[in-house]
Protein backbone atom coordinates (compact mmCIF):
# COMPACT_ATOMS: atom_id res chain seq x y z
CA UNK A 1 -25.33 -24.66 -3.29
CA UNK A 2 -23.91 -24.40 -6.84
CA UNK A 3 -24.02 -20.28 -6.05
CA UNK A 4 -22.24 -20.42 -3.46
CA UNK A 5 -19.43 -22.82 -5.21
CA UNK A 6 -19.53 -20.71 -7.73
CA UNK A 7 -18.75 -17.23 -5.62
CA UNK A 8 -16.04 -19.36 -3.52
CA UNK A 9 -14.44 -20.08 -6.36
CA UNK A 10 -14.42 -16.50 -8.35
CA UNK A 11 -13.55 -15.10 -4.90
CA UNK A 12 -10.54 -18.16 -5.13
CA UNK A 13 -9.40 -16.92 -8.36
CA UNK A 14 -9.30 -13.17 -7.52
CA UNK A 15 -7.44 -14.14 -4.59
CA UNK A 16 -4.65 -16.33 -6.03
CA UNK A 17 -4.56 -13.44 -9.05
CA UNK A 18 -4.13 -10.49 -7.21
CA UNK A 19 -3.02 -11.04 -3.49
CA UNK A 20 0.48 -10.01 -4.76
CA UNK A 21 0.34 -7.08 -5.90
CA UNK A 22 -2.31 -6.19 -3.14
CA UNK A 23 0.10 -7.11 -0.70
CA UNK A 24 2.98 -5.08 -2.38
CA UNK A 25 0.54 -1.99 -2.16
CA UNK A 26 -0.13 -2.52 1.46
CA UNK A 27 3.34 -3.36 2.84
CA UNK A 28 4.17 0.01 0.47
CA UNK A 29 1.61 2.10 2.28
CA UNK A 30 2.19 0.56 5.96
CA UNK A 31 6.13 -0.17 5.39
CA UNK A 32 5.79 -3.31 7.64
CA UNK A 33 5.38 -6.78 5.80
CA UNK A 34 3.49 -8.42 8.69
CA UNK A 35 0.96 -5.65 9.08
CA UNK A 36 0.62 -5.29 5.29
CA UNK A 37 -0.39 -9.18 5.19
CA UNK A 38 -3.22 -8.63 8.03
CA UNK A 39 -4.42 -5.29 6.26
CA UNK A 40 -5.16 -7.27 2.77
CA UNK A 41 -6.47 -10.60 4.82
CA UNK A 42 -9.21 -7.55 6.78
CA UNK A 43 -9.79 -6.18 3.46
CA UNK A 44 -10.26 -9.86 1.70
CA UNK A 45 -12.47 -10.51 4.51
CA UNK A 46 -14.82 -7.98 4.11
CA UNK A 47 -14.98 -8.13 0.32
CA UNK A 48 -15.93 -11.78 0.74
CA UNK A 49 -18.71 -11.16 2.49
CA UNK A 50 -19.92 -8.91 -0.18
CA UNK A 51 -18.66 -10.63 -3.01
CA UNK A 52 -21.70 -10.94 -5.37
CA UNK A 53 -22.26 -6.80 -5.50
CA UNK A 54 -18.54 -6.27 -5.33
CA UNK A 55 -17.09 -8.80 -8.03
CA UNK A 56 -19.55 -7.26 -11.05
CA UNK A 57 -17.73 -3.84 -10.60
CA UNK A 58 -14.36 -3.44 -9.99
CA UNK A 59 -13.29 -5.62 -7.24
CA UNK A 60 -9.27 -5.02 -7.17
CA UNK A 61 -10.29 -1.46 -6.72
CA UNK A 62 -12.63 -2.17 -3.74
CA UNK A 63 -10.67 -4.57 -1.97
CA UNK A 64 -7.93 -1.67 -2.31
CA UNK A 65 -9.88 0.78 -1.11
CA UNK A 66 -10.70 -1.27 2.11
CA UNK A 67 -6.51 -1.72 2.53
CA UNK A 68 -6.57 2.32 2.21
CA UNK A 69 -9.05 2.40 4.75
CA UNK A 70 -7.57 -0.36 7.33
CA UNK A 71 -4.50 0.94 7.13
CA UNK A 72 -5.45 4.64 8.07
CA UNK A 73 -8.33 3.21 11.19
CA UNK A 74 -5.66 0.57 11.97
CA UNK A 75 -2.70 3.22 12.16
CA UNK A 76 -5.33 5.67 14.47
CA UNK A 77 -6.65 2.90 16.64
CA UNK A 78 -2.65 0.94 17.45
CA UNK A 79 -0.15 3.52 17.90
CA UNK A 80 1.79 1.91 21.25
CA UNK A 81 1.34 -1.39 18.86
CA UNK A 82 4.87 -2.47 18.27
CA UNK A 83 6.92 -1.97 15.13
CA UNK A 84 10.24 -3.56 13.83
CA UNK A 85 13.31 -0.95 13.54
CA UNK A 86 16.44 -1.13 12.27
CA UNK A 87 18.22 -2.91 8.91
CA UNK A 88 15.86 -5.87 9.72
CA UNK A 89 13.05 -3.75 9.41
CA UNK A 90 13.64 -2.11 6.19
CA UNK A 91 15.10 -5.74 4.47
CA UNK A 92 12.01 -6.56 5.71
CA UNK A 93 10.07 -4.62 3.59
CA UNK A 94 11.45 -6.16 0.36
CA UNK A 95 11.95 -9.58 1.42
CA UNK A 96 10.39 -10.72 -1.86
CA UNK A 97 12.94 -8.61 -4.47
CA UNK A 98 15.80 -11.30 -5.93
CA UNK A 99 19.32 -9.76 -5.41
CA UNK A 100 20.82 -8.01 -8.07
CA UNK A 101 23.78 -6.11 -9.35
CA UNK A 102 21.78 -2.61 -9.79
CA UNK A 103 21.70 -1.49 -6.13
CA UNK A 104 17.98 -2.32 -6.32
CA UNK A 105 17.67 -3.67 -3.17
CA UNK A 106 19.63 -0.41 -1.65
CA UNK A 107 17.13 1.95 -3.54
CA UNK A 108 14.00 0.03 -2.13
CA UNK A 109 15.33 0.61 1.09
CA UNK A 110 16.15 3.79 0.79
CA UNK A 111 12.89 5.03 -0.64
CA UNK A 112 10.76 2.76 1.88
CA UNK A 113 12.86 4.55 4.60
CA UNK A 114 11.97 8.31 2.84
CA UNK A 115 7.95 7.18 3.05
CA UNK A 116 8.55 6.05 6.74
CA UNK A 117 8.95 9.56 7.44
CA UNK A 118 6.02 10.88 5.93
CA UNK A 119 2.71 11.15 7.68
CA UNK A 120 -0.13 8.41 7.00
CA UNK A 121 -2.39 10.69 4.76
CA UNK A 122 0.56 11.69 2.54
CA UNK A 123 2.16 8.05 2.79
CA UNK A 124 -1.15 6.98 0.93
CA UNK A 125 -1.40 9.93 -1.64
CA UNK A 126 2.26 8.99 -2.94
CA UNK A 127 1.50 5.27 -2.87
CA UNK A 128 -1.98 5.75 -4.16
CA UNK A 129 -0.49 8.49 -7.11
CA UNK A 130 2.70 6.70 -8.40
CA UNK A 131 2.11 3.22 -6.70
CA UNK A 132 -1.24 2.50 -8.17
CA UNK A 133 -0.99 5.00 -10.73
CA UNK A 134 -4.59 6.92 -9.78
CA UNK A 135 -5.35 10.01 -10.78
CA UNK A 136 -5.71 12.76 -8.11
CA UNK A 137 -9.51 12.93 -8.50
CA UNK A 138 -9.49 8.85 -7.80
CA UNK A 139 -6.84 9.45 -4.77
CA UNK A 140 -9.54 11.79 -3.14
CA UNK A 141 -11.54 9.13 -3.69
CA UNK A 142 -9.81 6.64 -2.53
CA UNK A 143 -9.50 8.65 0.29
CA UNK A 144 -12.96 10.17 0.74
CA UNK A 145 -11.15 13.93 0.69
CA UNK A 146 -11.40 17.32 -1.41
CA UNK A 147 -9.22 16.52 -4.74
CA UNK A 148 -7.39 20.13 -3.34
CA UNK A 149 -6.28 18.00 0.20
CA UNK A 150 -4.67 15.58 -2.43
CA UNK A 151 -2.76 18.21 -3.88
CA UNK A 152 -1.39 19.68 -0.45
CA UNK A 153 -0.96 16.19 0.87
CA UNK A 154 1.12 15.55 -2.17
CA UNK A 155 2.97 18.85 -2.57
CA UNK A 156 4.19 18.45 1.25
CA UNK A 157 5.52 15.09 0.92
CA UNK A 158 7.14 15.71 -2.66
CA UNK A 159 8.77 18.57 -0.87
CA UNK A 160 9.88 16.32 1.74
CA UNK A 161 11.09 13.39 -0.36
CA UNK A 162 13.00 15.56 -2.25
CA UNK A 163 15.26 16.87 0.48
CA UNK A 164 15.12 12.98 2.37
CA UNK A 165 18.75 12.11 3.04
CA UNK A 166 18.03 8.68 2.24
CA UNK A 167 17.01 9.44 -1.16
CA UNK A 168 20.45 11.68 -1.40
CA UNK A 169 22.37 10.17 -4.50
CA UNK A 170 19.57 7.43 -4.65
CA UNK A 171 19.09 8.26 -8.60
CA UNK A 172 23.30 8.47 -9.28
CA UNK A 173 24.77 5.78 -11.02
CA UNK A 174 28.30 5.42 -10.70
């Protein structure tokens, strides 16, 4: 029994440490706070189960990995599933960022409306590369592709973000 205590309450501590910023990454990826919730509660699910090979290696990075890989089944298997639209929808998003005088909160929701638009796989290569901060080798990965698909994945939707008219002006101050 005292092995079992013992996971529960490792498993406890990873938990309380890093749901956060697992959450952040998934409601970044999916853009929808609910769904982001149930893709890191799936993921935390699984890595319990697992938790004594998982928690000796890297288990932020496995427990993001199975977001990564909820997110793109989940997306494939639910697309009649219904989806919040509108200025509720993108507040939504970045319920959790304090007001400030910056245009912050205008910025967020101008760049989560930009990712909206781009396609799952290249939705997760930007998250994955400036998000999470991965190199393209660990995006492919991530992603169990060809480091090259990366690259096009990522070209396509810099090229897209770029010319995003909600991103116009988004870097201006004045």
């Amino acid at each position: 029994m005292a092995t079992s205590r013992s996971r529960d309450d490792d498993f406890t501590a990873f938990v309380l440490a890093r749901s956060g910023r697992l959450v952040h990454f998934a409601r970044m990826l999916c853009g929808d706070a609910a769904l982001a919730e149930d893709l890191v509660q799936a993921a935390l699910e699984k890595a319990y189960l697992r938790w004594e090979r998982i928690e000796l290696a890297d288990p932020f990075a496995y427990v993001r990995q199975a977001v990564v890989n909820q997110h793109l089944s989940w997306a494939r298997r639910r697309p009649w599933r219904e989806r919040p639209s509108g200025a509720a929808a993108e507040l939504d998003l970045f319920i959790d960022t304090p007001p400030d005088d910056s245009g912050t909160i205008d910025r967020r929701v101008s760049v989560g409306a930009a990712l909206a638009a781009l396609s799952r796989r290249e939705r997760a290569v930007v998250v994955l590369r400036y998000v999470e901060d991965l190199t393209e080798k660990e995006v492919a990965a991530v992603l169990g592709v060809a480091v090259g698909t990366v690259k096009s994945a990522n070209a396509r939707a810099l090229g897209k973000l770029r010319v995003a008219p909600e991103l116009a002006g988004v870097g201006d101050r004045g």
